[in-house]
Protein backbone atom coordinates (compact mmCIF):
# COMPACT_ATOMS: atom_id res chain seq x y z
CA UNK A 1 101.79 19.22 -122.42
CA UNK A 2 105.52 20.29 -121.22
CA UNK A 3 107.50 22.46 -123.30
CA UNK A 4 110.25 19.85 -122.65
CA UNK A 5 108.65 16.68 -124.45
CA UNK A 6 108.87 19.09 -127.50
CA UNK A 7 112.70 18.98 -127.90
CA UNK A 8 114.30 16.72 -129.92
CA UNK A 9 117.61 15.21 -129.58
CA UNK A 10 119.25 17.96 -131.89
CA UNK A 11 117.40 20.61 -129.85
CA UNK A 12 119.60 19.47 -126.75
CA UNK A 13 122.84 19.24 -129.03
CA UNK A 14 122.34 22.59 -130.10
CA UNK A 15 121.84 24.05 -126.67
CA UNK A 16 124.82 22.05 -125.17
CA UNK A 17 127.11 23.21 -127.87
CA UNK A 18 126.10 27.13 -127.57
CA UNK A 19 126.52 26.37 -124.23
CA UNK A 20 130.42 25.93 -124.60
CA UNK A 21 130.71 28.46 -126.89
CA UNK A 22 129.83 30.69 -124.35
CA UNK A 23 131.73 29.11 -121.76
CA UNK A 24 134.70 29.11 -123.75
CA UNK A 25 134.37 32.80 -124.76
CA UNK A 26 133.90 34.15 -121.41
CA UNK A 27 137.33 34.30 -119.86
CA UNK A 28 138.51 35.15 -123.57
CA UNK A 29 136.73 38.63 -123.12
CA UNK A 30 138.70 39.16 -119.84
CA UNK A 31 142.42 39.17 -121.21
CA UNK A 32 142.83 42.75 -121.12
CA UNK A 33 144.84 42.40 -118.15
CA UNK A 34 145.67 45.51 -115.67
CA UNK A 35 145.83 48.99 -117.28
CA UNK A 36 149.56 50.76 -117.10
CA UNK A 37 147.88 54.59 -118.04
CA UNK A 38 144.62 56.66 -117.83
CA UNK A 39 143.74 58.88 -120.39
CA UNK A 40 141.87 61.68 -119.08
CA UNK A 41 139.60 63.76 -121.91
CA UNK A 42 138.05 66.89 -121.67
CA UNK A 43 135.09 67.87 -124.09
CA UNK A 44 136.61 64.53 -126.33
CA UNK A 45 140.14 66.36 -126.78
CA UNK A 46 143.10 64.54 -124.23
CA UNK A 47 143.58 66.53 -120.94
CA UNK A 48 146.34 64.47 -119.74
CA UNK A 49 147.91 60.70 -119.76
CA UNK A 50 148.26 59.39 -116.20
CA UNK A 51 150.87 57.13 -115.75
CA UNK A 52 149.35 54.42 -113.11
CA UNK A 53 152.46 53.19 -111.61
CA UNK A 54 152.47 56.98 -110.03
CA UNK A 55 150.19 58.26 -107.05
CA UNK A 56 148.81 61.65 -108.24
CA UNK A 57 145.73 63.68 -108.09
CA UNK A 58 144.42 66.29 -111.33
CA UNK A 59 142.18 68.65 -111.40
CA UNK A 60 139.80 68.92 -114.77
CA UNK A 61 138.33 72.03 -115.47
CA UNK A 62 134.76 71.11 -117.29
CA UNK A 63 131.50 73.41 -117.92
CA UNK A 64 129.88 72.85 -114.46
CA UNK A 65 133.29 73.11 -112.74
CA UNK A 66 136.32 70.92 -111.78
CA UNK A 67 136.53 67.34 -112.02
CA UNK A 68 139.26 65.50 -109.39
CA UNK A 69 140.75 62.48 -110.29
CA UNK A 70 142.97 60.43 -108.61
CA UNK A 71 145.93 57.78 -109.17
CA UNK A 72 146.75 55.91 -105.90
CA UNK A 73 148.45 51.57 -106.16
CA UNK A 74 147.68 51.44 -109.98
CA UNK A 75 143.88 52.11 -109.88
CA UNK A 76 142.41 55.55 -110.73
CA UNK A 77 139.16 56.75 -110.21
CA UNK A 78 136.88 60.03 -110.47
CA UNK A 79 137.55 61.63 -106.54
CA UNK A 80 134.97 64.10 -106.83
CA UNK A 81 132.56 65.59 -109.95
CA UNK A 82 129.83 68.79 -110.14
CA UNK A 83 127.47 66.87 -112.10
CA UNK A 84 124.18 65.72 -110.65
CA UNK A 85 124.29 61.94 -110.63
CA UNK A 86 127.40 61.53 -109.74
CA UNK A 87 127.86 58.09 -112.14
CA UNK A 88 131.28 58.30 -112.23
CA UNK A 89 132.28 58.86 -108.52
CA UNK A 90 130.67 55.95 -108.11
CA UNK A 91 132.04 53.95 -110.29
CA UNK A 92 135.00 53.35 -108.30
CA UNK A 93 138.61 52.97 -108.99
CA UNK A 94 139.88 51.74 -112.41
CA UNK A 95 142.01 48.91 -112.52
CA UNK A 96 141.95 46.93 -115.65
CA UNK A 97 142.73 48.11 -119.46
CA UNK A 98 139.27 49.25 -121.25
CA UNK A 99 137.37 50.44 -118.16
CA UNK A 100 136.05 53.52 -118.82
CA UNK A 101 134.79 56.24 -116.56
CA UNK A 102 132.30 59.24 -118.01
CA UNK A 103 131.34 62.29 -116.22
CA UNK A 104 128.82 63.39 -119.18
CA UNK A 105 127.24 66.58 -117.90
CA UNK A 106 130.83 67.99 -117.33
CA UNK A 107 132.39 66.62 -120.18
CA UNK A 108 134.96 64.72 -118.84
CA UNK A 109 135.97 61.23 -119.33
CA UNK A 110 138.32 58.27 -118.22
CA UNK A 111 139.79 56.05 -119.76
CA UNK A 112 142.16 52.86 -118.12
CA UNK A 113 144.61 51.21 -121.05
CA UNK A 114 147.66 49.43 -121.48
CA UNK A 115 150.40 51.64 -122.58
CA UNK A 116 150.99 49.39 -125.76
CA UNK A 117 147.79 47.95 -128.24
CA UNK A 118 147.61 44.56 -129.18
CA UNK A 119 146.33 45.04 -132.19
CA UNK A 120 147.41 47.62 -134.85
């Protein structure tokens, strides 16, 4: 016996309406839009705030050594790190608000956001 023949019509209803939610919700999540500033931490305390609309390169001093990140056409992204795995060179340049780049094992951390909340 199918697994199908033991759905009933309200079964189907269900699974069409989550369906939409989800569909609906999706391109809700993505509104953040393109980030104007990076907030670089160190050891959770703020290094520096990186205006995007400015190529420039930092240097971030951490425990295993210095971090290099890197503002160039509104994106920024971790150049070059000490730590092992190298997560967040990899994770490429930083465009929109709320993408976040960690470098955990030096302590560093990035962090892409609109210059302005809209909430409070």
């Amino acid at each position: 016996m199918s697994w199908l023949t033991l759905l009933k019509p309200g079964d189907w209803l269900l699974a069409l309406l989550a369906l939409a939610c989800c569909m609906t919700a999706f391109p809700l999540a993505w509104q953040g839009g393109l980030g104007e500033k990076a907030i670089v931490r160190r050891g959770g305390e703020i290094f520096a705030e990186l205006d995007l609309a400015r190529n420039q390169r930092i240097a971030v001093p951490g425990p295993l050594g210095v971090t290099l990140i890197a503002v160039d056409k509104g994106r920024v992204r971790v150049v070059a790190d000490p730590g092992p795995h190298q997560y967040c060179v990899r994770q490429g340049g930083l465009e929109r608000a709320g993408a976040i780049a960690i470098c955990a094992p030096n302590q560093v951390s990035l962090h892409n956001k609109k210059k302005k909340n809209p909430y409070d």
